[in-house]
C-alpha atoms as a PDB file:
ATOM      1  CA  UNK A   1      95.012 -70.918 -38.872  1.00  0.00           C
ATOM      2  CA  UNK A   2      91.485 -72.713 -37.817  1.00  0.00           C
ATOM      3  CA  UNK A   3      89.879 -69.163 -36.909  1.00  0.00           C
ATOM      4  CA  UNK A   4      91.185 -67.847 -40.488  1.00  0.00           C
ATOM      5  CA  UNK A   5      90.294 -70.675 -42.222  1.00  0.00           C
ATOM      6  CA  UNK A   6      86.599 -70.522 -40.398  1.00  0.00           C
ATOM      7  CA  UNK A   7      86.200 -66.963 -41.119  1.00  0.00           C
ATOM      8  CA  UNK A   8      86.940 -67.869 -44.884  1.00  0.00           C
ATOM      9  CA  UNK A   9      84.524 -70.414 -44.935  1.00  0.00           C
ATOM     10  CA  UNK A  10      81.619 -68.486 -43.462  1.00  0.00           C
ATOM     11  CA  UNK A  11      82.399 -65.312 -45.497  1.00  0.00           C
ATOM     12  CA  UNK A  12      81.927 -67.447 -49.186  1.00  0.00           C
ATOM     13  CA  UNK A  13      78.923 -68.821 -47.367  1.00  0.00           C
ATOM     14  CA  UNK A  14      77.280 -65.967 -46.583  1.00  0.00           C
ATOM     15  CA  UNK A  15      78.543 -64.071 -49.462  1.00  0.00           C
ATOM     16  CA  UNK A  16      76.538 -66.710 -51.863  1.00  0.00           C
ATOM     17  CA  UNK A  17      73.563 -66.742 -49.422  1.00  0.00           C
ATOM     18  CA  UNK A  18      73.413 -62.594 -50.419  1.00  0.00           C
ATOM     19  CA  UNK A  19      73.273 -63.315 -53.676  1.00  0.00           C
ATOM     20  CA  UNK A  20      69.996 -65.258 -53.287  1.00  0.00           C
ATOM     21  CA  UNK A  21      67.988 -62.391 -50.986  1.00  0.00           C
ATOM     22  CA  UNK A  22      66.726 -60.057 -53.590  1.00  0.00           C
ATOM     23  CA  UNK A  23      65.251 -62.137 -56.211  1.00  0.00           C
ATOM     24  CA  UNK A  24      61.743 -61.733 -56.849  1.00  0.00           C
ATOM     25  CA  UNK A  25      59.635 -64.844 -58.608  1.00  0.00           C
ATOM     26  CA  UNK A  26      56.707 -66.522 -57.592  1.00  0.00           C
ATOM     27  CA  UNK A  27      56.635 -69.244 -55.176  1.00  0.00           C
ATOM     28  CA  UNK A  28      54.993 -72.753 -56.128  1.00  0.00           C
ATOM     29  CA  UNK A  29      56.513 -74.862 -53.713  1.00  0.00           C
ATOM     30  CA  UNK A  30      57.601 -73.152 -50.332  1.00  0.00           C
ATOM     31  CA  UNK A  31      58.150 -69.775 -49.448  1.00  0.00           C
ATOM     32  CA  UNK A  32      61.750 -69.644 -47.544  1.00  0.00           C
ATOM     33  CA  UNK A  33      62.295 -66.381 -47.639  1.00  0.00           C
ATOM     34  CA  UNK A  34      59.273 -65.353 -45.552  1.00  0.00           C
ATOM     35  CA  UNK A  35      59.441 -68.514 -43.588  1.00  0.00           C
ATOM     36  CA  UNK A  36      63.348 -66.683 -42.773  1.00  0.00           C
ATOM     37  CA  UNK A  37      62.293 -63.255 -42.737  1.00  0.00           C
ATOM     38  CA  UNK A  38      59.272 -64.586 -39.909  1.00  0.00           C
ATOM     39  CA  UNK A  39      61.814 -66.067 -37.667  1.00  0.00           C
ATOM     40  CA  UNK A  40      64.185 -63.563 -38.239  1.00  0.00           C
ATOM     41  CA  UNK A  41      61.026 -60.864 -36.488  1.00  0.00           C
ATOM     42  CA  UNK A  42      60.186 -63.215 -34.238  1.00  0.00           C
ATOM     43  CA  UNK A  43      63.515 -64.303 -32.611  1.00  0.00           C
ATOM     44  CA  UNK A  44      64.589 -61.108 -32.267  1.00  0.00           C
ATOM     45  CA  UNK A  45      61.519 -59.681 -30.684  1.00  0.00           C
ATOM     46  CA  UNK A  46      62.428 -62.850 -27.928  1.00  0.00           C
ATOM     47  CA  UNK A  47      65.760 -61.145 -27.612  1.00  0.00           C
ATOM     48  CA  UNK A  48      66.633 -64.870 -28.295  1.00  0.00           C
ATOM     49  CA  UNK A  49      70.938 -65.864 -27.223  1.00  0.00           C
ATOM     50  CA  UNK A  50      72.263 -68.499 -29.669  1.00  0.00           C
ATOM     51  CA  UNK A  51      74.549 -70.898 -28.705  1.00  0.00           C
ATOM     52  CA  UNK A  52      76.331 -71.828 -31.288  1.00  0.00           C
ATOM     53  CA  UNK A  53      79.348 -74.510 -32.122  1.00  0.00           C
ATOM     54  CA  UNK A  54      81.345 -74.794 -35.517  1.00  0.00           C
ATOM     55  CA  UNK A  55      83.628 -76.947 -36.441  1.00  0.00           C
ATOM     56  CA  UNK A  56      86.330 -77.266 -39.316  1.00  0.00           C
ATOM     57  CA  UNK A  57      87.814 -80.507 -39.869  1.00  0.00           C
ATOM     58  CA  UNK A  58      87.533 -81.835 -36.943  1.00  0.00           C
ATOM     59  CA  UNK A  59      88.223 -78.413 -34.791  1.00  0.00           C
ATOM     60  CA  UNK A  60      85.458 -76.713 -33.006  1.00  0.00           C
ATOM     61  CA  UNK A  61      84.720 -73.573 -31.599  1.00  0.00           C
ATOM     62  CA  UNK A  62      81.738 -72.982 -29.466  1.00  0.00           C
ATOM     63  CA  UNK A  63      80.149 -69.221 -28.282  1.00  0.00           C
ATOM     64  CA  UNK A  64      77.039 -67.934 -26.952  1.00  0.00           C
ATOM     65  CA  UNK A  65      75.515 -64.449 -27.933  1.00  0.00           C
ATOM     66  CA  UNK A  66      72.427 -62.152 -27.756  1.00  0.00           C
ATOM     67  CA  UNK A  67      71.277 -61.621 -30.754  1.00  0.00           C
ATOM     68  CA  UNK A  68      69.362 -59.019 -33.281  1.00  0.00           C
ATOM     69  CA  UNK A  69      68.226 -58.797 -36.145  1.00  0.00           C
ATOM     70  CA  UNK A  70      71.329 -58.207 -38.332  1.00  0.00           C
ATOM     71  CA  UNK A  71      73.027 -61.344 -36.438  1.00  0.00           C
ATOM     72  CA  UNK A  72      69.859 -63.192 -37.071  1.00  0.00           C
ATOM     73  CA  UNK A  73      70.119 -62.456 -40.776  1.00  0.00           C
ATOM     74  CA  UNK A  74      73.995 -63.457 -41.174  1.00  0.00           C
ATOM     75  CA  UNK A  75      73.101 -66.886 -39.240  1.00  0.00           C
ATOM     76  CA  UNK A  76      69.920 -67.542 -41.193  1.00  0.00           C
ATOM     77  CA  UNK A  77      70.297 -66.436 -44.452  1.00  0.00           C
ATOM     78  CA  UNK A  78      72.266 -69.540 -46.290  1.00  0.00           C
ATOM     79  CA  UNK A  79      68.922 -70.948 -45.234  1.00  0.00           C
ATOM     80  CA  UNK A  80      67.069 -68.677 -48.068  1.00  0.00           C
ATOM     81  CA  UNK A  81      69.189 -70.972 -51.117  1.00  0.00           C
ATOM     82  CA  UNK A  82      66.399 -73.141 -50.773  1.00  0.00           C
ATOM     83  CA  UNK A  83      64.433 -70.488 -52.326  1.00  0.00           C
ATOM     84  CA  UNK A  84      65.426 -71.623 -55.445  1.00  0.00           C
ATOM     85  CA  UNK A  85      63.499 -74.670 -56.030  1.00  0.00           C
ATOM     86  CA  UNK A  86      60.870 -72.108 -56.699  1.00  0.00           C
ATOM     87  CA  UNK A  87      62.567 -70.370 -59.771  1.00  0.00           C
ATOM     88  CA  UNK A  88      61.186 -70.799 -63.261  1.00  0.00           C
ATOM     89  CA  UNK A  89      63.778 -72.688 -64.157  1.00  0.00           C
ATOM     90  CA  UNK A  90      62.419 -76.007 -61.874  1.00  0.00           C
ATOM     91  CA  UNK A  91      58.922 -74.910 -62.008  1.00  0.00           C
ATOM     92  CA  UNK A  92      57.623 -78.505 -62.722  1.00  0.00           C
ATOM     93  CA  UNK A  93      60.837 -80.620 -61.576  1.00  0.00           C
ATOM     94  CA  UNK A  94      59.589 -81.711 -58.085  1.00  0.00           C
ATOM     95  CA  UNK A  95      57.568 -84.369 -56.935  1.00  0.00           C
ATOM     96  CA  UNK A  96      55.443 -84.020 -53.781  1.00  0.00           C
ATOM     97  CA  UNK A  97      54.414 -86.390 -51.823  1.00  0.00           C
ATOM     98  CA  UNK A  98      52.450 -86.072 -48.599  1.00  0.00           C
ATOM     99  CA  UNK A  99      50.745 -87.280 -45.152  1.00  0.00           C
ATOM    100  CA  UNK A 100      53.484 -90.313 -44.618  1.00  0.00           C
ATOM    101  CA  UNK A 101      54.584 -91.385 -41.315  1.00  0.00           C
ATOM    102  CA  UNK A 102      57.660 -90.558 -40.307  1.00  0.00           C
ATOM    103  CA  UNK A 103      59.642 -93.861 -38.834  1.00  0.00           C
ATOM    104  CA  UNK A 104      61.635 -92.093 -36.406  1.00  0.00           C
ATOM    105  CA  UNK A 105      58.847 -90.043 -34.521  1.00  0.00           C
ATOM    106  CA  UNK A 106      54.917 -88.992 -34.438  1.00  0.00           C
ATOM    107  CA  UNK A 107      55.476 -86.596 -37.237  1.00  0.00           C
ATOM    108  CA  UNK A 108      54.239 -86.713 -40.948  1.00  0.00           C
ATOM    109  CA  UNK A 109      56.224 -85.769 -43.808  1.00  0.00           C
ATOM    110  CA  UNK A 110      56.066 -84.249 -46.738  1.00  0.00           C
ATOM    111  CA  UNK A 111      58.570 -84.361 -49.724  1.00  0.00           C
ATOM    112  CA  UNK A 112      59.754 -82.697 -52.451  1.00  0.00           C
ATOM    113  CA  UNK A 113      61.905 -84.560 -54.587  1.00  0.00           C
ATOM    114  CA  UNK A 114      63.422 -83.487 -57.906  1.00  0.00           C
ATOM    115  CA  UNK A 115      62.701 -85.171 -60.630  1.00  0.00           C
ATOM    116  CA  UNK A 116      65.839 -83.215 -63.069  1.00  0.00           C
ATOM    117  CA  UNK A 117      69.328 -82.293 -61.522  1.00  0.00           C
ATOM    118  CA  UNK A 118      68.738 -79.191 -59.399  1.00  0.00           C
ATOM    119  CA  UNK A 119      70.712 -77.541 -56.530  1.00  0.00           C
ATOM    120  CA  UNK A 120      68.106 -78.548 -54.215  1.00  0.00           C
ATOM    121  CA  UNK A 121      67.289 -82.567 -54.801  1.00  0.00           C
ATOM    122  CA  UNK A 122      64.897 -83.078 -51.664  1.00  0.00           C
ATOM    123  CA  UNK A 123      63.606 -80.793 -49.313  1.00  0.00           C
ATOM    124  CA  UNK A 124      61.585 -83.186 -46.634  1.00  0.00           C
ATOM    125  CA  UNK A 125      59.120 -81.078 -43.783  1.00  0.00           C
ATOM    126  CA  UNK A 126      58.069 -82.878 -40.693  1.00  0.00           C
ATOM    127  CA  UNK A 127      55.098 -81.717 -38.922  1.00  0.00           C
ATOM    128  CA  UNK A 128      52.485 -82.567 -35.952  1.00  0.00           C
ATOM    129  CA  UNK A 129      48.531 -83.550 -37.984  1.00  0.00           C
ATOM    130  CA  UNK A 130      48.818 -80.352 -40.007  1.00  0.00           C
ATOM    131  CA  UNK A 131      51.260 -79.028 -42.044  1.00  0.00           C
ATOM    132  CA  UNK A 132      51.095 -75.311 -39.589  1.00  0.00           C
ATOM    133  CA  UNK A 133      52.448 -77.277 -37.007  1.00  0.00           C
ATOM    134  CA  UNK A 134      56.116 -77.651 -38.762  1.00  0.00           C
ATOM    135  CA  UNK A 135      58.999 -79.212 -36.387  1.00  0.00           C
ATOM    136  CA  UNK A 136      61.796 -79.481 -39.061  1.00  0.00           C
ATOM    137  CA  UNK A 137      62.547 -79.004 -42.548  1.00  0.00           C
ATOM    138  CA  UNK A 138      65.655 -80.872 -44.077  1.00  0.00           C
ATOM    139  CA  UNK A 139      67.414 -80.353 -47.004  1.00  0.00           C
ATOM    140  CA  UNK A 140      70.401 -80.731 -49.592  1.00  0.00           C
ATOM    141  CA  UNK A 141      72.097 -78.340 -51.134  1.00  0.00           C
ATOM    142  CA  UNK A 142      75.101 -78.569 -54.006  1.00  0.00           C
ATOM    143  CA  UNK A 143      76.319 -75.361 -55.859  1.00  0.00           C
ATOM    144  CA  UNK A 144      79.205 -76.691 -58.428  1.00  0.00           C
ATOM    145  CA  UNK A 145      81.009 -73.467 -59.965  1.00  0.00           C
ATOM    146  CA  UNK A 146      84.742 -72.692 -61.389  1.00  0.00           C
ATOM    147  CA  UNK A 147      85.808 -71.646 -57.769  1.00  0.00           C
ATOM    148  CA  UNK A 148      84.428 -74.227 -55.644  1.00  0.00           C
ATOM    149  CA  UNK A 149      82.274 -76.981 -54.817  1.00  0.00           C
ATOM    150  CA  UNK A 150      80.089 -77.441 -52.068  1.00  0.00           C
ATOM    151  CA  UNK A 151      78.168 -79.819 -50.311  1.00  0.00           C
ATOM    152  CA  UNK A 152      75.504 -78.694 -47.712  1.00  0.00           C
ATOM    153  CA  UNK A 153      72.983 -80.811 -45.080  1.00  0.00           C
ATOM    154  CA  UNK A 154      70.610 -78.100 -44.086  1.00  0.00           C
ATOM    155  CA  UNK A 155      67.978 -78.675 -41.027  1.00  0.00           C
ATOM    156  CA  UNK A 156      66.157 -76.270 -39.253  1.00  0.00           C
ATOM    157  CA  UNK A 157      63.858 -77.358 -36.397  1.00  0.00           C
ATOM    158  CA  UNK A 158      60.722 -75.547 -34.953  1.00  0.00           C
ATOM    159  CA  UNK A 159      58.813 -75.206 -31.537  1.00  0.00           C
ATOM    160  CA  UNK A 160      55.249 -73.869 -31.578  1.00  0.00           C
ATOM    161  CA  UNK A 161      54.263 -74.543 -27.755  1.00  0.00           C
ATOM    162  CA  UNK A 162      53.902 -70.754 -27.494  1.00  0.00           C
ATOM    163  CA  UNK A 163      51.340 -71.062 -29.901  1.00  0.00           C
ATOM    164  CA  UNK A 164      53.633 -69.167 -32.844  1.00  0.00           C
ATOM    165  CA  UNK A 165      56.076 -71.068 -35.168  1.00  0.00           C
ATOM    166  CA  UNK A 166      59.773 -70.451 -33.609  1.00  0.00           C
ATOM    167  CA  UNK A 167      62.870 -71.626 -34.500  1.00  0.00           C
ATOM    168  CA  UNK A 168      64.810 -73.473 -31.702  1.00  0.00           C
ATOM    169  CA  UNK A 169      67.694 -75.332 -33.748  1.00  0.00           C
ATOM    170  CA  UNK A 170      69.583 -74.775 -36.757  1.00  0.00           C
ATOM    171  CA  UNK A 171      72.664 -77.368 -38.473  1.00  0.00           C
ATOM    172  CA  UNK A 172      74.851 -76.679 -41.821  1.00  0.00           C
ATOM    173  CA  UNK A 173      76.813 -79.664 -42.480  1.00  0.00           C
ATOM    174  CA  UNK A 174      79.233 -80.665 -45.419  1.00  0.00           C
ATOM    175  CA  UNK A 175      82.064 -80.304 -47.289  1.00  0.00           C
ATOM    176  CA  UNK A 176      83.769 -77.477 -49.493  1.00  0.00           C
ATOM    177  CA  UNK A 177      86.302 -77.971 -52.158  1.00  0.00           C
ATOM    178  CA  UNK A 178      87.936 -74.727 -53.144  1.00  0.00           C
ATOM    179  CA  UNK A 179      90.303 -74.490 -56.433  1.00  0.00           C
ATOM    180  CA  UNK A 180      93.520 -75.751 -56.250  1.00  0.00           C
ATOM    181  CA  UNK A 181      92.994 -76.990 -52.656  1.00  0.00           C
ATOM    182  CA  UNK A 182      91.779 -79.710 -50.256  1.00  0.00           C
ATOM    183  CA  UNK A 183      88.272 -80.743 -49.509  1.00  0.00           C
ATOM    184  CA  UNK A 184      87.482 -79.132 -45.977  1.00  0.00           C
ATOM    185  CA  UNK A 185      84.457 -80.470 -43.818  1.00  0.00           C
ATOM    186  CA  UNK A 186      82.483 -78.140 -41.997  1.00  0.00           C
ATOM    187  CA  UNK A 187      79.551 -78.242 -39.321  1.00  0.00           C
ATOM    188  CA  UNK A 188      77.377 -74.735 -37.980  1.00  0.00           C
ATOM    189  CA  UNK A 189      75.069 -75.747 -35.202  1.00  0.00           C
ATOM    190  CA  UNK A 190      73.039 -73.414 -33.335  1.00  0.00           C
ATOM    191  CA  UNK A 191      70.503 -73.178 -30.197  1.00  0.00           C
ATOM    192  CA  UNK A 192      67.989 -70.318 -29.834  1.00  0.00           C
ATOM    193  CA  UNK A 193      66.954 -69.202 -26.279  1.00  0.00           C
ATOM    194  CA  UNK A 194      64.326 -66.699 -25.823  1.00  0.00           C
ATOM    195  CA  UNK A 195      64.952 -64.464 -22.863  1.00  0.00           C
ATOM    196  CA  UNK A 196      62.322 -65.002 -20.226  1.00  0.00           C
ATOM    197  CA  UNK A 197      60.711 -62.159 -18.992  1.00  0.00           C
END
């Protein structure tokens, strides 16, 4: 029942994430989809393994793979729904504010907070003196339709020792409510390794 119910869950995720990929519009706030399609080249030309642990209501599952570029894509692509904080549509309904200290770390932060409802109402990047040396981005996401609602925490973190931006960490958190059924919780967490040569 959990593996079914997991499978479910991953397939309307991924299934939405699709319908985001193709969309062409120009970009006033943040790229995602090349910041996606970038680490999407450049893990797989590390031959990066992921390590990765899900969990349904309180069930988890944990795996390690190698990866490519197709796997890449199906693991990174809900990522690209924060793409849409750059459509027309909320053109002028974020705020940005920039160059404050992060409390928990060295980092600096920059924010983009909606100022109208939107799917997207923050999207927060940390980074090291300049904004090319990104550690994380975090990030809300709520899609509200007939079928279902859902409720996502969205954080990818970043190494650049290597002297490239590389994504090392990945988490999907939250909570899905499908029609005529329970709320389910739901956590994705993954580890990228490159392969040493």
């Amino acid at each position: 029942m959990f593996v079914r119910s997991l499978f479910f869950l991953i397939a309307v995720i991924a299934c939405v994430s699709c319908n985001q990929t193709n969309l062409k519009y120009d970009k006033p706030y943040f790229d995602f989809d090349s910041l996606i399609n970038t680490q999407i080249a450049s893990l797989a030309k590390a031959n990066a393994s992921l390590s990765k642990t899900v969990s349904l209501d309180g069930k988890s599952d944990q795996s390690t793979m190698k990866t490519d570029s197709a796997i890449l894509a199906h693991e990174l692509d809900v990522f690209r729904q924060l793409d849409v904080i750059n459509k027309p549509l909320y053109r002028d309904a974020y705020e940005i504010s920039d160059g404050e200290k992060d409390s928990r770390s060295n980092l600096l932060v920059r924010r983009y907070k909606s100022k109208n409802p939107s799917p997207v109402p923050f999207v927060n990047f940390y980074y090291h003196n300049d904004f090319h040396h990104l550690k994380k981005i975090e990030s809300y996401y709520v899609e509200n339709n007939t079928l279902y609602l859902t409720k996502r925490n969205l954080q990818l973190e970043f190494d650049d020792t290597s002297g490239t931006l590389l994504l090392n960490r990945y988490e999907l958190t939250g909570t899905q409510k499908m029609i005529l059924s329970d709320s389910v919780k739901f956590s994705i967490a993954g580890s990228f390794l490159p392969t040493v040569h």
